[in-house]
C-alpha atoms as a PDB file:
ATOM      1  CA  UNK A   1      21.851  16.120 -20.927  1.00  0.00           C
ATOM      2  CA  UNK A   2      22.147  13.587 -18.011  1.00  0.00           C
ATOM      3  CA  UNK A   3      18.701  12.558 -18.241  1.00  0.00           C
ATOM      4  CA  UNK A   4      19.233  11.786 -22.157  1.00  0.00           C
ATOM      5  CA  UNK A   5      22.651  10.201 -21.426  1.00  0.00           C
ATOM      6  CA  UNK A   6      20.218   7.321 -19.200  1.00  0.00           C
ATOM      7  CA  UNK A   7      17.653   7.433 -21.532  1.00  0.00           C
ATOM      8  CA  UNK A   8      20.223   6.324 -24.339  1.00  0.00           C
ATOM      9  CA  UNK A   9      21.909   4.184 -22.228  1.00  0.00           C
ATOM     10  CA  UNK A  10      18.504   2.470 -21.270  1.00  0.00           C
ATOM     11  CA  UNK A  11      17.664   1.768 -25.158  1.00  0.00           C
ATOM     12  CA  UNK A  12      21.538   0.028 -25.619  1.00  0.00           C
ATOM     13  CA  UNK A  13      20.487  -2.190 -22.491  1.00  0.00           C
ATOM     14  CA  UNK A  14      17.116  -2.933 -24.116  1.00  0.00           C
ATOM     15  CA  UNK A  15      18.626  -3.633 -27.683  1.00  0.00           C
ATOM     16  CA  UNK A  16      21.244  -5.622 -26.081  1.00  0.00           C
ATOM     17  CA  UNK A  17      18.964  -8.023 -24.029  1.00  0.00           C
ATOM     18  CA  UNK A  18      21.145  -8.260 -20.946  1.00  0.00           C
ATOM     19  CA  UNK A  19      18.608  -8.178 -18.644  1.00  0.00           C
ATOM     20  CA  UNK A  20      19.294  -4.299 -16.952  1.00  0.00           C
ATOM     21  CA  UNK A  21      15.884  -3.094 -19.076  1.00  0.00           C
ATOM     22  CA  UNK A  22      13.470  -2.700 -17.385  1.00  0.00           C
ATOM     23  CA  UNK A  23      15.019  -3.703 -14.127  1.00  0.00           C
ATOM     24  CA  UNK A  24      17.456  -0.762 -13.776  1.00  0.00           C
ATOM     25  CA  UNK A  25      15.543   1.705 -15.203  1.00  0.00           C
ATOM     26  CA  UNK A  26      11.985   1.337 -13.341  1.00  0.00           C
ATOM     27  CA  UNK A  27      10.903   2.391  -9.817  1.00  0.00           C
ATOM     28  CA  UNK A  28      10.065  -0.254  -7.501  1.00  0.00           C
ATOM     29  CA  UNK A  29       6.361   0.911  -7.602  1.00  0.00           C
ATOM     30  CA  UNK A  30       5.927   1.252 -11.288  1.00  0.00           C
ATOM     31  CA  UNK A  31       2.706   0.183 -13.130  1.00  0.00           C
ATOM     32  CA  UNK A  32       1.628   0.249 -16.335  1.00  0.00           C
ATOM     33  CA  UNK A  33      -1.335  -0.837 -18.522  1.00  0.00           C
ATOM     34  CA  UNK A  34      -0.884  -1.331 -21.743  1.00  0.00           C
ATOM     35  CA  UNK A  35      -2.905  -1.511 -24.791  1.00  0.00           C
ATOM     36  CA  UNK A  36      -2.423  -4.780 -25.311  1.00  0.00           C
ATOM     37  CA  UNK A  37      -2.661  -6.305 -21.425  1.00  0.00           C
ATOM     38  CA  UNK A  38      -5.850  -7.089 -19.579  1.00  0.00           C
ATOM     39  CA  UNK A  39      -4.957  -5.057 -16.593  1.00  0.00           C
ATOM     40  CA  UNK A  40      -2.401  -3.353 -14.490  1.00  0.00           C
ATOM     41  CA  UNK A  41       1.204  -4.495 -14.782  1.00  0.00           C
ATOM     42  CA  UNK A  42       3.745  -4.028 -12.336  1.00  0.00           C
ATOM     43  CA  UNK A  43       7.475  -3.872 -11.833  1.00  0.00           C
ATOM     44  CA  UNK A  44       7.922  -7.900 -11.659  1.00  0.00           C
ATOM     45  CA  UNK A  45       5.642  -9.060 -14.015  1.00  0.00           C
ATOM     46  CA  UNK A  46       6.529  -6.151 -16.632  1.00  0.00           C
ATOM     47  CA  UNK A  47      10.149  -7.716 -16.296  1.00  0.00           C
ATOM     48  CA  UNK A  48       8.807 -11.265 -16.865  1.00  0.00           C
ATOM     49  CA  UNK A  49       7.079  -9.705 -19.823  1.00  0.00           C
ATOM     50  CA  UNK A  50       9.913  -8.174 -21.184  1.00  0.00           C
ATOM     51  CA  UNK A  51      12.166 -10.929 -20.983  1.00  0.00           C
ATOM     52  CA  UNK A  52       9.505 -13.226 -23.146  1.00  0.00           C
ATOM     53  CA  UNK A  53       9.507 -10.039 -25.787  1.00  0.00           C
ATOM     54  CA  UNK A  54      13.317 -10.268 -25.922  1.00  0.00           C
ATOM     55  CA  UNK A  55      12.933 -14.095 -26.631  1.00  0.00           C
ATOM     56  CA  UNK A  56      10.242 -13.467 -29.318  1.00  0.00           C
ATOM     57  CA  UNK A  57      10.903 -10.736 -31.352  1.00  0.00           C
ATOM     58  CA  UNK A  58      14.160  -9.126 -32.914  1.00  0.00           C
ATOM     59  CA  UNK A  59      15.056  -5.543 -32.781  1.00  0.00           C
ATOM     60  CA  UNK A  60      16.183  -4.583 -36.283  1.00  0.00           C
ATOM     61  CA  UNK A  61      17.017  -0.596 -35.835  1.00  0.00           C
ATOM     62  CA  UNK A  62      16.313   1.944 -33.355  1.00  0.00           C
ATOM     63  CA  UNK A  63      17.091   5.657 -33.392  1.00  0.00           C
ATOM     64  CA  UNK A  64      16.602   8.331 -30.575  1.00  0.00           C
ATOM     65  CA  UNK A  65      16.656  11.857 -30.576  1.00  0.00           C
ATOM     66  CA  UNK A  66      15.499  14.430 -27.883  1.00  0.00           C
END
C-alpha cells in the first residue's frame, strides 16, 4: 500500500502540472526510449519533455487502480 500511496500521489503531481512529475519520482540515472523519440532519453531531457507535454496537451480524466 505505500508503493500505491506514491504511485497515486505521482499521477495528482502529473495532473496538476507543478513541476514534481517526473522530477520527484525518477532516479537520477533513468532512461527511457519511447515509441515516439529517436533515441534514448534521460532524466533531464525527459523533464524538458514533460514540461512541453504539460504546455501542449490537457488532461481531461485519469483513473488508477492496482
Amino acid at each position: 500500500m505505500e508503493v500505491w500511496e506514491i504511485v497515486q500521489k505521482s499521477w495528482v503531481d502529473d495532473v496538476a502540472e507543478n513541476g514534481s512529475w517526473p522530477k520527484d519520482y525518477v532516479h537520477n540515472n533513468y532512461v527511457s526510449w519511447g515509441t515516439s523519440s529517436g533515441g534514448p532519453s534521460y532524466k533531464d531531457s525527459s523533464i524538458k519533455w514533460s514540461r512541453y507535454d504539460d504546455e501542449s496537451s490537457d488532461t481531461l480524466i485519469y483513473e488508477n487502480s492496482p
